[in-house]
N, C-alpha and C. Protein backbone atom coordinates (compact mmCIF):
# COMPACT_ATOMS: atom_id res chain seq x y z
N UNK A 1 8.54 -16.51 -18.51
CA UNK A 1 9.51 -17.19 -19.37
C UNK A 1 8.88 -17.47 -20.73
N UNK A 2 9.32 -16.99 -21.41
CA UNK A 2 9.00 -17.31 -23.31
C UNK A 2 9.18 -19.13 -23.79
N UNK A 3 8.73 -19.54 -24.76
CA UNK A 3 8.42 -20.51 -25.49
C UNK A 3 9.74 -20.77 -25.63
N UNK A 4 10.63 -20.47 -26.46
CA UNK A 4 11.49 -20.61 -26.57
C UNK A 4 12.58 -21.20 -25.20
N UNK A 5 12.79 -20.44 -24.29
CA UNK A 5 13.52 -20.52 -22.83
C UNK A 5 13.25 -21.72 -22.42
N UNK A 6 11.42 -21.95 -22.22
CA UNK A 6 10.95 -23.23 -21.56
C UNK A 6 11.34 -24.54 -22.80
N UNK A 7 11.43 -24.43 -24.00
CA UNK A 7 11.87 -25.62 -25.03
C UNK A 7 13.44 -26.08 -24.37
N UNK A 8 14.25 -25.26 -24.05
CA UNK A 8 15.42 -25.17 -23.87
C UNK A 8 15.52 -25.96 -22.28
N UNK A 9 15.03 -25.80 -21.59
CA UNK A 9 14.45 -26.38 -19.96
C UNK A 9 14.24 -27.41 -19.71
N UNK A 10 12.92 -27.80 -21.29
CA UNK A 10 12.91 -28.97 -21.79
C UNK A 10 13.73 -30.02 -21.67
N UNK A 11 14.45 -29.43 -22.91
CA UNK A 11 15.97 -30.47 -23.28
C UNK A 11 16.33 -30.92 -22.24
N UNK A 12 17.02 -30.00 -21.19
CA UNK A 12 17.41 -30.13 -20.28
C UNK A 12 16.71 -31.52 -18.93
N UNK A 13 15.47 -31.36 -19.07
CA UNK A 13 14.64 -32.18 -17.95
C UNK A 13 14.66 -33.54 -18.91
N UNK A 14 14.80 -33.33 -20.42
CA UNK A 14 14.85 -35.20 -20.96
C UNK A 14 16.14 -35.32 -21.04
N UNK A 15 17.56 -34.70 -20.49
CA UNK A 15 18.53 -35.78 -20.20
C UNK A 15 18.85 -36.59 -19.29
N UNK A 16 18.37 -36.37 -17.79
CA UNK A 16 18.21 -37.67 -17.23
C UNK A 16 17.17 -39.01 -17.97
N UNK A 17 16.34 -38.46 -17.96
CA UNK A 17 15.31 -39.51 -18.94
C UNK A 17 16.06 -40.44 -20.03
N UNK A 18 17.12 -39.98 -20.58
CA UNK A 18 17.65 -40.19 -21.89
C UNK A 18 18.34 -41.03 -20.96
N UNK A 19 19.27 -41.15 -19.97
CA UNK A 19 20.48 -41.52 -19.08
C UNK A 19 19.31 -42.72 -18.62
N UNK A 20 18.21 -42.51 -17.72
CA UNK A 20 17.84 -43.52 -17.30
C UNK A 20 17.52 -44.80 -18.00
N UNK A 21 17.09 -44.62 -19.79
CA UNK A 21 16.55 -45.37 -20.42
C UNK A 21 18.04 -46.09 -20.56
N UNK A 22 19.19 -45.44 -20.92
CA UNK A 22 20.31 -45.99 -21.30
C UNK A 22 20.70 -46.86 -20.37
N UNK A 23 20.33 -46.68 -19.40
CA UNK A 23 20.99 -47.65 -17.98
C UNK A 23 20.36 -48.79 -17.62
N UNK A 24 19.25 -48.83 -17.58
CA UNK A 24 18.39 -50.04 -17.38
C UNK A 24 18.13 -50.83 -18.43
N UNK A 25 18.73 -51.90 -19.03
CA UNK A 25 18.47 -53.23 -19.81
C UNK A 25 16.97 -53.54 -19.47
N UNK A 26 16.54 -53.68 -18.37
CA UNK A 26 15.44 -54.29 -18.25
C UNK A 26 13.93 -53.52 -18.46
N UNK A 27 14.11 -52.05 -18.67
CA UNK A 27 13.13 -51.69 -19.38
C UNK A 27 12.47 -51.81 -21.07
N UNK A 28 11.45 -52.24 -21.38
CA UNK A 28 11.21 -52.98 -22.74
C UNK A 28 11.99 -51.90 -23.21
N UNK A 29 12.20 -52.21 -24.73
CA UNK A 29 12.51 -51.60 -25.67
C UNK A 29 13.23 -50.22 -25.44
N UNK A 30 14.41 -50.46 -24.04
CA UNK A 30 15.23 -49.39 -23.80
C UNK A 30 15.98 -48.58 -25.14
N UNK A 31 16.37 -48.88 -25.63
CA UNK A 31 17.32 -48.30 -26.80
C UNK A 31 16.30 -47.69 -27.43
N UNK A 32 15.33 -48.43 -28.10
CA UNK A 32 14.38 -47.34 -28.85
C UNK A 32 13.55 -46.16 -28.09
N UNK A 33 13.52 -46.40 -26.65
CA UNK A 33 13.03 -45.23 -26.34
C UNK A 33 13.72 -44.36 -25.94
N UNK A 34 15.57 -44.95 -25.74
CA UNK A 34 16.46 -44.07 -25.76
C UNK A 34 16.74 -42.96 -27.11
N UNK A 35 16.55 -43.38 -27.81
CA UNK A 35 16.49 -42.70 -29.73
C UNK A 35 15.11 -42.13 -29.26
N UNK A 36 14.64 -41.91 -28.45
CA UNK A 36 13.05 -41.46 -28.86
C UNK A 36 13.09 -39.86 -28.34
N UNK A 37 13.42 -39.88 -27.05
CA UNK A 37 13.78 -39.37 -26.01
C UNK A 37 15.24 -38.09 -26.61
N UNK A 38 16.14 -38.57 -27.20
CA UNK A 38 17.42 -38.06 -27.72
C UNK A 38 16.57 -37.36 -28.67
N UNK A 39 16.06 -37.69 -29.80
CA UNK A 39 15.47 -36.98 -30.87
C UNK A 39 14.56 -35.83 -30.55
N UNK A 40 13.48 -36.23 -29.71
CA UNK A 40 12.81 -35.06 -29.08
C UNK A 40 13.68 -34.04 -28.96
N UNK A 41 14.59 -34.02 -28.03
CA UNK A 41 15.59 -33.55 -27.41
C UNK A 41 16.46 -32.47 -28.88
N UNK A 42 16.85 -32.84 -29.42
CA UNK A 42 17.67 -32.82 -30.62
C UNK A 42 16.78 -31.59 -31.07
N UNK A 43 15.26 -31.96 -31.45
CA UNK A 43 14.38 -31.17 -32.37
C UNK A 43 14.29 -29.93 -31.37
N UNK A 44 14.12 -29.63 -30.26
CA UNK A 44 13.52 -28.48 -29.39
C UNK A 44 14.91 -27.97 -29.41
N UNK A 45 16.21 -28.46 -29.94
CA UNK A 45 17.48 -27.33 -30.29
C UNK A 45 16.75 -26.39 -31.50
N UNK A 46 16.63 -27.75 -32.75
CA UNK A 46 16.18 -26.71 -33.75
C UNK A 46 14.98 -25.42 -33.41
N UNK A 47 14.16 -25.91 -32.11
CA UNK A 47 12.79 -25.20 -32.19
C UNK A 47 12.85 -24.15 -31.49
N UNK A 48 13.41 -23.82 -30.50
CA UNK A 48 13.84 -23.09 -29.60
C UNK A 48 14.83 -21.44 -30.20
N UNK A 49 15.82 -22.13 -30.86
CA UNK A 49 16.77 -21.03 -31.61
C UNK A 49 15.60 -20.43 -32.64
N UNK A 50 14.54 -21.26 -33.64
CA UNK A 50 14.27 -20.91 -34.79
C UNK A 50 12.61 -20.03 -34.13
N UNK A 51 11.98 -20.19 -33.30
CA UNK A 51 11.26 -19.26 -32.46
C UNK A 51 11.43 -18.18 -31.76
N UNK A 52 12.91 -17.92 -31.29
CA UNK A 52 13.23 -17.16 -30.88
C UNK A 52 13.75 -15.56 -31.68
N UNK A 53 14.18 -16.28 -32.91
CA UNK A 53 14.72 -15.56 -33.42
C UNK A 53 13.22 -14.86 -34.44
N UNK A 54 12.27 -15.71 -34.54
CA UNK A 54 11.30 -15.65 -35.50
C UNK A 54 10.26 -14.41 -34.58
N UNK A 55 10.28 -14.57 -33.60
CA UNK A 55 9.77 -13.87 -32.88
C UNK A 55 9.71 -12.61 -31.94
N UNK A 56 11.43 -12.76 -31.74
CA UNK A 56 12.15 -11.31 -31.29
C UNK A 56 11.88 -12.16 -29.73
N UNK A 57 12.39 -13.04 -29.30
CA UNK A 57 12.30 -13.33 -27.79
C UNK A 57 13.78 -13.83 -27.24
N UNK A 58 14.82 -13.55 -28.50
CA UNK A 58 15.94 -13.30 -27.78
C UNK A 58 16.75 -13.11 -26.69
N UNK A 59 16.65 -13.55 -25.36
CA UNK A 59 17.19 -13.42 -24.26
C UNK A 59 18.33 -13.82 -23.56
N UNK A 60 19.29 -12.93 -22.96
CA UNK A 60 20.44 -13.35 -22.53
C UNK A 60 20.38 -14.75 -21.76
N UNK A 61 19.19 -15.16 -21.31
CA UNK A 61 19.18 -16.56 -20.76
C UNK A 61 19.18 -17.52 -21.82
N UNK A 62 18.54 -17.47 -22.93
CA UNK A 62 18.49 -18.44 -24.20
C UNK A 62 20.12 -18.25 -24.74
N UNK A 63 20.53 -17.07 -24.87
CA UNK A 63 22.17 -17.08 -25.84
C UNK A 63 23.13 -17.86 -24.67
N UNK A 64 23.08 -18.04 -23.48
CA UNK A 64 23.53 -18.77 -22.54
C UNK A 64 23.41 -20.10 -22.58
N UNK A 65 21.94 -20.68 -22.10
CA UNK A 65 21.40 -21.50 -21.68
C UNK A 65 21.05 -22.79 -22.80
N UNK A 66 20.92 -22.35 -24.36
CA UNK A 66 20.63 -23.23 -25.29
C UNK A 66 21.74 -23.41 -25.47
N UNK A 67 23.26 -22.96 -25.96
CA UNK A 67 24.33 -23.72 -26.05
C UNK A 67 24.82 -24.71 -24.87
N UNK A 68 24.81 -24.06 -23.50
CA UNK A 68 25.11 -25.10 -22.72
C UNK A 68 24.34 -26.39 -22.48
N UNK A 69 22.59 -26.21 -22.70
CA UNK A 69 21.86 -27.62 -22.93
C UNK A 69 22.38 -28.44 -23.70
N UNK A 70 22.92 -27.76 -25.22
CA UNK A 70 23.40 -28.76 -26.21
C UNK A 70 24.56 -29.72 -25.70
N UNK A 71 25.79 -28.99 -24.89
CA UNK A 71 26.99 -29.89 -24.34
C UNK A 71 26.38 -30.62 -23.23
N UNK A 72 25.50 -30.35 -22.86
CA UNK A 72 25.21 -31.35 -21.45
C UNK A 72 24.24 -32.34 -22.35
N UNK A 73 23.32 -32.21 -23.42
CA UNK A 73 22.27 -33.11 -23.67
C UNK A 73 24.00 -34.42 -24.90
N UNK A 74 24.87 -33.66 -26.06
CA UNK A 74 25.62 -34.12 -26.29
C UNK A 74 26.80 -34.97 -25.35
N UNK A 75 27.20 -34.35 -24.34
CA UNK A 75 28.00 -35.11 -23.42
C UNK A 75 27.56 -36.02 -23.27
N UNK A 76 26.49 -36.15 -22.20
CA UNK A 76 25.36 -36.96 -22.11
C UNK A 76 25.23 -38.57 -22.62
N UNK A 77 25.01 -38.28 -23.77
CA UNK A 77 24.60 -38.93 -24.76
C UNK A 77 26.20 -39.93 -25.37
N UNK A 78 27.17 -38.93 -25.14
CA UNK A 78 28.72 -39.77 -25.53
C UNK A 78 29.03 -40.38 -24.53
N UNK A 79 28.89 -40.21 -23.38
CA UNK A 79 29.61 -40.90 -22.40
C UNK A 79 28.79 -42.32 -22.22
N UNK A 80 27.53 -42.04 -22.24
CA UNK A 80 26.73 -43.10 -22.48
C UNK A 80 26.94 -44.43 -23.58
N UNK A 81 26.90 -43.76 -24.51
CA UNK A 81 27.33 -44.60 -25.66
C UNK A 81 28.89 -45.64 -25.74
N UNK A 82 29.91 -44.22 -24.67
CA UNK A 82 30.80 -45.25 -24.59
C UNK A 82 30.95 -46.22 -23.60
N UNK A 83 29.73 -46.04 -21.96
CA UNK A 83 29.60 -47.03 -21.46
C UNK A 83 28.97 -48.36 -22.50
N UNK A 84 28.25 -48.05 -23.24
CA UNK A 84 27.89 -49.21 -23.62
C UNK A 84 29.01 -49.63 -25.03
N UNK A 85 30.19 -49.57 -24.95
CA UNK A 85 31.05 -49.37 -25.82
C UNK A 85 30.96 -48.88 -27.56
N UNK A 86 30.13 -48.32 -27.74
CA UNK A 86 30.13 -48.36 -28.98
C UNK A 86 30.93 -47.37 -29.91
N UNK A 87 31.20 -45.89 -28.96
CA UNK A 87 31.83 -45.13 -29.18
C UNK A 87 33.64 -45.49 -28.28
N UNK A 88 34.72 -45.24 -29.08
CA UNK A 88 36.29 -45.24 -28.11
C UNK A 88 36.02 -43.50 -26.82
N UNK A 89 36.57 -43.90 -25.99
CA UNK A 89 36.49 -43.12 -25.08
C UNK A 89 37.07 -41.46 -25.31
N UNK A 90 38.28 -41.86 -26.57
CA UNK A 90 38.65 -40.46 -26.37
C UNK A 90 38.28 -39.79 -27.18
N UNK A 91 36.75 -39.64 -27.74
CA UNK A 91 35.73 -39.14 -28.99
C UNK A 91 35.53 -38.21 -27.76
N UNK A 92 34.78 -38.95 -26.58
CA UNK A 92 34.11 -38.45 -25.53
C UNK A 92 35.35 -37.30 -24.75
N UNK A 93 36.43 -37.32 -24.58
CA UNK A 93 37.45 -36.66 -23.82
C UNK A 93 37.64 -35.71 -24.68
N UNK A 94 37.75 -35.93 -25.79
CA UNK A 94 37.65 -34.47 -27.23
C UNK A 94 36.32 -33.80 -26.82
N UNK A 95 35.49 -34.55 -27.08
CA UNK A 95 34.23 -33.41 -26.85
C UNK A 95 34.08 -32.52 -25.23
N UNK A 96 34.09 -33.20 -24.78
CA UNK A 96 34.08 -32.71 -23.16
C UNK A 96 35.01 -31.58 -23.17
N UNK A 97 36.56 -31.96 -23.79
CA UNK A 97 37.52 -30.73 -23.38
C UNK A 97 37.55 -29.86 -24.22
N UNK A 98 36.48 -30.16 -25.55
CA UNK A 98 36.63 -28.54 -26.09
C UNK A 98 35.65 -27.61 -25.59
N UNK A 99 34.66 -28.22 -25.09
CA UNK A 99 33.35 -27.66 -24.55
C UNK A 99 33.69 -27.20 -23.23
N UNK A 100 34.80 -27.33 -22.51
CA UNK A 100 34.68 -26.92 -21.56
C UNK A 100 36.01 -25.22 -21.87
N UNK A 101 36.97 -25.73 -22.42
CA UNK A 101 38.11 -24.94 -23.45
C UNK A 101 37.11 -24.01 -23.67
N UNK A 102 35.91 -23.93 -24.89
CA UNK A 102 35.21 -22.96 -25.18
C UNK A 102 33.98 -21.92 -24.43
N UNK A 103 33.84 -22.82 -23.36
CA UNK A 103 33.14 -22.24 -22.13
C UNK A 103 34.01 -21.55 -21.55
N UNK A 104 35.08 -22.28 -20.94
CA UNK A 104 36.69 -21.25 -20.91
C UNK A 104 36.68 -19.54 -20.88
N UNK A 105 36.80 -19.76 -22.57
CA UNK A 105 37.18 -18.46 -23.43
C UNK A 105 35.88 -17.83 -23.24
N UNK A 106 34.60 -18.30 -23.74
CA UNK A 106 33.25 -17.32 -23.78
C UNK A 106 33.19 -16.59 -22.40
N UNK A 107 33.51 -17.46 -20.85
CA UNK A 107 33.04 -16.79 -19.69
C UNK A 107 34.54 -15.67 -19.44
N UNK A 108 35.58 -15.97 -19.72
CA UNK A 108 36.22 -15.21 -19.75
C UNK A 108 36.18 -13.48 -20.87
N UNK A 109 35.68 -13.93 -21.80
CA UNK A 109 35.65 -12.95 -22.68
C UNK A 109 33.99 -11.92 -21.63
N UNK A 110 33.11 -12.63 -21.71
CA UNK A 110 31.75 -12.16 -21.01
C UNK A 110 32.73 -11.72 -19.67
N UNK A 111 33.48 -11.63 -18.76
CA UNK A 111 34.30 -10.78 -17.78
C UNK A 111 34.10 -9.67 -18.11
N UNK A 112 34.80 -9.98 -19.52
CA UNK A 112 35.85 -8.39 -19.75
C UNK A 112 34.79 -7.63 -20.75
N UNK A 113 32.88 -7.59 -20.55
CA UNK A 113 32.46 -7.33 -21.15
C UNK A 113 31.73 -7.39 -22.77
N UNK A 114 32.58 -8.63 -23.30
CA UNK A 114 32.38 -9.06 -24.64
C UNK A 114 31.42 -10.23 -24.45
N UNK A 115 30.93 -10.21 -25.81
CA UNK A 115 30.37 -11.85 -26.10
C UNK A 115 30.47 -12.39 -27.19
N UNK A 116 31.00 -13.55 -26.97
CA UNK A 116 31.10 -14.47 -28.19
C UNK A 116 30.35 -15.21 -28.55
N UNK A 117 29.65 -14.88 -29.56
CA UNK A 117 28.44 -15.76 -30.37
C UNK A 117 28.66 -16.93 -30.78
N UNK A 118 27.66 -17.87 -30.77
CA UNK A 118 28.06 -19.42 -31.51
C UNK A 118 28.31 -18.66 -32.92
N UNK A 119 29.38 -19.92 -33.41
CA UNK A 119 29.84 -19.49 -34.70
C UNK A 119 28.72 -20.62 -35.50
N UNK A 120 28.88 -20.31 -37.14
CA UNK A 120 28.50 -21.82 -38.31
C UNK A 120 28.92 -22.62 -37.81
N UNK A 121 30.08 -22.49 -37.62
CA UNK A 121 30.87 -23.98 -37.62
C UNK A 121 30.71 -24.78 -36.16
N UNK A 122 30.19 -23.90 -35.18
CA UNK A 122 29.97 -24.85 -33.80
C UNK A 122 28.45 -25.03 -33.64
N UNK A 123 27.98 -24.72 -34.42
CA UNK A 123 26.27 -24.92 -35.07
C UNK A 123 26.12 -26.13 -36.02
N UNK A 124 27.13 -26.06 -36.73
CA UNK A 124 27.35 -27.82 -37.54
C UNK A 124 27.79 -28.70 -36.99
N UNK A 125 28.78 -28.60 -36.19
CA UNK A 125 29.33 -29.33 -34.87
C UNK A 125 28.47 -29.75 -34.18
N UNK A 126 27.39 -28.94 -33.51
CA UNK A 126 25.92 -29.54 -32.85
C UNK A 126 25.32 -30.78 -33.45
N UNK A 127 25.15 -30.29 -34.64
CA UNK A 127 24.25 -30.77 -35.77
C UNK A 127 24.64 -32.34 -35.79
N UNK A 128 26.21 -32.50 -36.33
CA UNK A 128 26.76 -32.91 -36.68
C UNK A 128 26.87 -33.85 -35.67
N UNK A 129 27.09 -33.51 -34.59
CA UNK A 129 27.37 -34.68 -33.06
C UNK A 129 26.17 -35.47 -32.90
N UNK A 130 25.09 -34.37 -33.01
CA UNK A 130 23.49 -35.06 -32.61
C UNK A 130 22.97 -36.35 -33.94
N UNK A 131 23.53 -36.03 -35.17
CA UNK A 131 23.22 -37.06 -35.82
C UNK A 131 24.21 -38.05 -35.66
N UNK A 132 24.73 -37.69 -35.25
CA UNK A 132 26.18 -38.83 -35.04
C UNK A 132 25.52 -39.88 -34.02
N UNK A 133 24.77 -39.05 -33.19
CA UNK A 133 24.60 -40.00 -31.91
C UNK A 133 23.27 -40.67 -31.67
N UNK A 134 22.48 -39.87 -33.22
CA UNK A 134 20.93 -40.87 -33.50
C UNK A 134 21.12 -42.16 -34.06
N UNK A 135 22.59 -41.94 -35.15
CA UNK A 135 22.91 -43.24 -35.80
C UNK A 135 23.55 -44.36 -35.09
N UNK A 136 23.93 -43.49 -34.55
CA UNK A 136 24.82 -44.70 -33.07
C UNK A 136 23.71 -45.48 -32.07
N UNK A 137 22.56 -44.53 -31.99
CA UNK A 137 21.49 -45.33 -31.33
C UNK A 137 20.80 -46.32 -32.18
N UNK A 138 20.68 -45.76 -33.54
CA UNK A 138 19.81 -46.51 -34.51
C UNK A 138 20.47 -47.89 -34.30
N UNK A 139 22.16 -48.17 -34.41
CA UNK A 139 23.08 -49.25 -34.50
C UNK A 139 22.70 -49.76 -33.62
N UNK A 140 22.75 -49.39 -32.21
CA UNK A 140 22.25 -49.91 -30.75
C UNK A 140 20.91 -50.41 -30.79
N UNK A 141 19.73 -50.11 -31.33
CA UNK A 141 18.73 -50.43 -31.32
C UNK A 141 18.57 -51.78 -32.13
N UNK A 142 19.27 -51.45 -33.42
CA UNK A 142 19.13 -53.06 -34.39
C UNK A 142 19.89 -54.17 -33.55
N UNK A 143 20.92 -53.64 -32.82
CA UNK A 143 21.95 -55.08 -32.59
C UNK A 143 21.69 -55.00 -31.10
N UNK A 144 20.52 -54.63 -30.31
CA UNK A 144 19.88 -55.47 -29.01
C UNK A 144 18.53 -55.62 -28.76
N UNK A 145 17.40 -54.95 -29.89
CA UNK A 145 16.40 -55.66 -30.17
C UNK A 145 16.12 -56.61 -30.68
N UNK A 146 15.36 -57.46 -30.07
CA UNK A 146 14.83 -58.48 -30.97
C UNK A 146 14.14 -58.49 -32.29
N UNK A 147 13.19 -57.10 -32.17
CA UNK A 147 11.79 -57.17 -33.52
C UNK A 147 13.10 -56.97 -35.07
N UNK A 148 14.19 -56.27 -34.50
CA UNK A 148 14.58 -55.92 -35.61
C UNK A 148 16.33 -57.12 -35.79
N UNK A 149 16.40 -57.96 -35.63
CA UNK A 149 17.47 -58.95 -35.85
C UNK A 149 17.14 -59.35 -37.11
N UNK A 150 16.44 -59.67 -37.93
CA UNK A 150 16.09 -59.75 -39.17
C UNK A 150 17.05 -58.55 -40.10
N UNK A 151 17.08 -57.26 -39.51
CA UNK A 151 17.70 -56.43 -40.18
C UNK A 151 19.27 -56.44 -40.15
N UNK A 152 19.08 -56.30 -38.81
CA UNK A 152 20.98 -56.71 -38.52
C UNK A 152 21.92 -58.02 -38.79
N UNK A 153 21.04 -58.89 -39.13
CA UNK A 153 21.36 -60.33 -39.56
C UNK A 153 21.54 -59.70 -41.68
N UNK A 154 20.83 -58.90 -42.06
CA UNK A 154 21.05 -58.19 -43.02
C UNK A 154 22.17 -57.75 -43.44
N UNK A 155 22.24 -56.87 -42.28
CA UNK A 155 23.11 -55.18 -42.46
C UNK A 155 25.05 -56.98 -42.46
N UNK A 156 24.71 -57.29 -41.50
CA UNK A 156 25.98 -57.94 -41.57
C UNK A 156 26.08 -58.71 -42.71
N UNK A 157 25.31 -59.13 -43.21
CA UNK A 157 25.60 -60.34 -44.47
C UNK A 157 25.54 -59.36 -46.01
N UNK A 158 25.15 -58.47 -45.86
CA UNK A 158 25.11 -57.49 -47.36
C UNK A 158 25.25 -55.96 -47.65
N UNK A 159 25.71 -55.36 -46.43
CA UNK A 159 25.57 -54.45 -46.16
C UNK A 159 26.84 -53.85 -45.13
N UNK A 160 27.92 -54.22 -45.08
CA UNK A 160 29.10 -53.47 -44.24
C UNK A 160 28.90 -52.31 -44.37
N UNK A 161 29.06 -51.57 -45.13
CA UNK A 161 29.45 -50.25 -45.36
C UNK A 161 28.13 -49.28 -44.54
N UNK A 162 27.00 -49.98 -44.51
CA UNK A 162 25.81 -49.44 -43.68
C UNK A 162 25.56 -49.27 -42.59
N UNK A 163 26.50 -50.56 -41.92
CA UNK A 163 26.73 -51.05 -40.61
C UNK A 163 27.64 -50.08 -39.86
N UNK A 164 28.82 -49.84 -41.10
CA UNK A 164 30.10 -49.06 -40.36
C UNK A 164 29.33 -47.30 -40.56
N UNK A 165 28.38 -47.06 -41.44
CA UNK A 165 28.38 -45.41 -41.67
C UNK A 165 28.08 -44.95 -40.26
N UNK A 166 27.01 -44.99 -39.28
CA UNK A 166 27.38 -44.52 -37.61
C UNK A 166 28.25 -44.38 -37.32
N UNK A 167 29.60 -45.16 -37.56
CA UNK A 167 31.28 -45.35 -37.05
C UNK A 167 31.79 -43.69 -37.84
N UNK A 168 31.42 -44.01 -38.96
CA UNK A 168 32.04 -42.64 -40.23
C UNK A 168 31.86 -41.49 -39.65
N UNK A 169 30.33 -41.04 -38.92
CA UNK A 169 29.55 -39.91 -39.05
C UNK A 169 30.17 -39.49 -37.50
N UNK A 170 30.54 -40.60 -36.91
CA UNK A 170 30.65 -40.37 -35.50
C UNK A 170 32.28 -40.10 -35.17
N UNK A 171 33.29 -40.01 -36.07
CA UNK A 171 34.35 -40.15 -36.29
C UNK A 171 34.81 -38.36 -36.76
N UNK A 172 33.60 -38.26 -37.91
CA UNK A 172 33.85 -37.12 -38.52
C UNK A 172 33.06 -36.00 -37.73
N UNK A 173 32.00 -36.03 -36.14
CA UNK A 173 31.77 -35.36 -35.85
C UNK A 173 32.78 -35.37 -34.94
N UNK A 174 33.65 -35.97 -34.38
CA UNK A 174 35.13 -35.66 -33.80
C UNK A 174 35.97 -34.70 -34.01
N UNK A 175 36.17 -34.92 -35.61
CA UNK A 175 36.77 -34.11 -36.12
C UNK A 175 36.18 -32.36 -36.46
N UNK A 176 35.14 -32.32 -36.21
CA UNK A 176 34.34 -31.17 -36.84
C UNK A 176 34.44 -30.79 -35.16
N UNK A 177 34.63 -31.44 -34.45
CA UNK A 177 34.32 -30.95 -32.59
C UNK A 177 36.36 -30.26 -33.11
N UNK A 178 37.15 -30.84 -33.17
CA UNK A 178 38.39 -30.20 -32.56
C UNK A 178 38.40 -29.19 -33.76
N UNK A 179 37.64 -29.25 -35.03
CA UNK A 179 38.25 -28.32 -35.70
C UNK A 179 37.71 -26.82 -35.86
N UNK A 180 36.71 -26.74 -34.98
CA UNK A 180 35.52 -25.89 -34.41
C UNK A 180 35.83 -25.18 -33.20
N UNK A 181 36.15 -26.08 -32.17
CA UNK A 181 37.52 -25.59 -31.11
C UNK A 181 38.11 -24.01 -31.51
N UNK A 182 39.19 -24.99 -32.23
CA UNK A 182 40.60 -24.29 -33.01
C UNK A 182 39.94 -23.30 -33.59
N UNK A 183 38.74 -23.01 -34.53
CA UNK A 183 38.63 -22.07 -35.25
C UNK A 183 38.23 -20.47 -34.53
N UNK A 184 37.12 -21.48 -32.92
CA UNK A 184 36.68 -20.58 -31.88
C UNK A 184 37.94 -19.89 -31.35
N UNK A 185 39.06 -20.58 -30.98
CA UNK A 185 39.73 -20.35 -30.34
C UNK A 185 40.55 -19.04 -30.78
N UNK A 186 40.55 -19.08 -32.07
CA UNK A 186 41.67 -18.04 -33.08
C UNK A 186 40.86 -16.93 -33.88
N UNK A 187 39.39 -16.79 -33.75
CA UNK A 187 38.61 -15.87 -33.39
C UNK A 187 38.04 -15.39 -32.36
N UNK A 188 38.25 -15.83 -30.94
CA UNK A 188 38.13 -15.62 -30.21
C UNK A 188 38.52 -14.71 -29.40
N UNK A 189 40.23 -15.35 -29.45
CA UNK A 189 41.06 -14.82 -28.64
C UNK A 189 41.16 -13.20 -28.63
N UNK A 190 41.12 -12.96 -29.75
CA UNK A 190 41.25 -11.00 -29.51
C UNK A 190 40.23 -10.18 -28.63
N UNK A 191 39.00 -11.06 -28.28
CA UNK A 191 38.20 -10.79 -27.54
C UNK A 191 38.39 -10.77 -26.32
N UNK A 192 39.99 -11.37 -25.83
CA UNK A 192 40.23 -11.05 -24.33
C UNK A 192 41.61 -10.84 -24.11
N UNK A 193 41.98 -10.40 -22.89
CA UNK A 193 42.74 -9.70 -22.44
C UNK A 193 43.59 -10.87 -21.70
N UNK A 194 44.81 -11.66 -22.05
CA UNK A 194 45.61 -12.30 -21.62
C UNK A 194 46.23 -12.19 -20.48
N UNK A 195 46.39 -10.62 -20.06
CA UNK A 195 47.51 -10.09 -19.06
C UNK A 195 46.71 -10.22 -18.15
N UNK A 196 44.93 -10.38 -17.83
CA UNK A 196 44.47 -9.88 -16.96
C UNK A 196 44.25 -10.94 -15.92
């Protein structure tokens, strides 16, 4: 197995890790080692695609296996967030059902012989979700640590608009999830056979 494959495996083995930190209150400084754990995670997307390609180790298990890490390490990470409410639930029901919609169409199209490549736009969508969901931790981290209440006693008295940008980023990677969908969906489709 190549460098790349095992980064991707990676990801995969720190989302329970990521889940366990999220669940237990009573481990110190859960949230920050939840952001710790997520970020790792996050970077071996970038490292994995950008080795692979740098190197010619391209494999039908990586064009598989690194997009689906991303929806399981992103899912993950939303459903979580909205147990601990910070995200509304149906951010999480958008993401889940386009990812599964676009898994859908790709395993169907891979049937009938084709493959559908990640597009830009479900590559910014990644991007876009994963920072969504560092800032959402960053928020989580100021407003249930202690070392940092000094800041969040801040962010609330001079600073709204700083407080709410996690809300913004996490709102607009919603929108970049259904509109990424739709775009897969209507380039997609000629890639398969309806009648069959």
């Amino acid at each position: 197995m190549n460098l790349a494959n095992k980064l991707t495996l990676f990801r995969i083995v720190l989302i329970p890790v990521f889940i366990l930190f999220m669940s237990f209150e009573f481990i110190p400084h859960w949230a920050m080692l939840s952001l710790i754990v997520f970020a790792v995670a996050s970077i071996t997307d970038h490292l994995d695609g950008r080795i692979a390609r740098k190197h010619n180790l391209i494999t039908n298990f990586g064009i598989f296996m690194d997009p689906f890490a991303d929806k399981l390490l992103v899912t993950s990470a939303i459903i979580m967030l909205v147990a601990r409410e910070l995200v509304p639930a149906w951010i999480a029901i958008v993401i889940i059902a386009r990812e599964f919609a676009v898994s859908g169409l790709r395993t169907i199209a891979a049937n009938e012989g084709n493959v559908i490549s990640a597009s830009n736009l479900g590559k910014l969508k990644t991007t876009l979700q994963m920072v969504a969901v560092i800032m959402m931790l960053l928020k989580l981290i100021i407003h249930t640590d202690a070392w940092f209440l000094p800041v969040k006693n801040w962010l609330e008295a001079n600073a709204q608009i700083l407080w709410l940008l996690p809300d913004v980023v996490m709102y607009a990677a919603a929108f970049m999830t259904i509109y990424s969908g739709v775009d897969y969906f209507m380039k997609g489709w000629s890639s398969i056979d309806p009648s069959k």
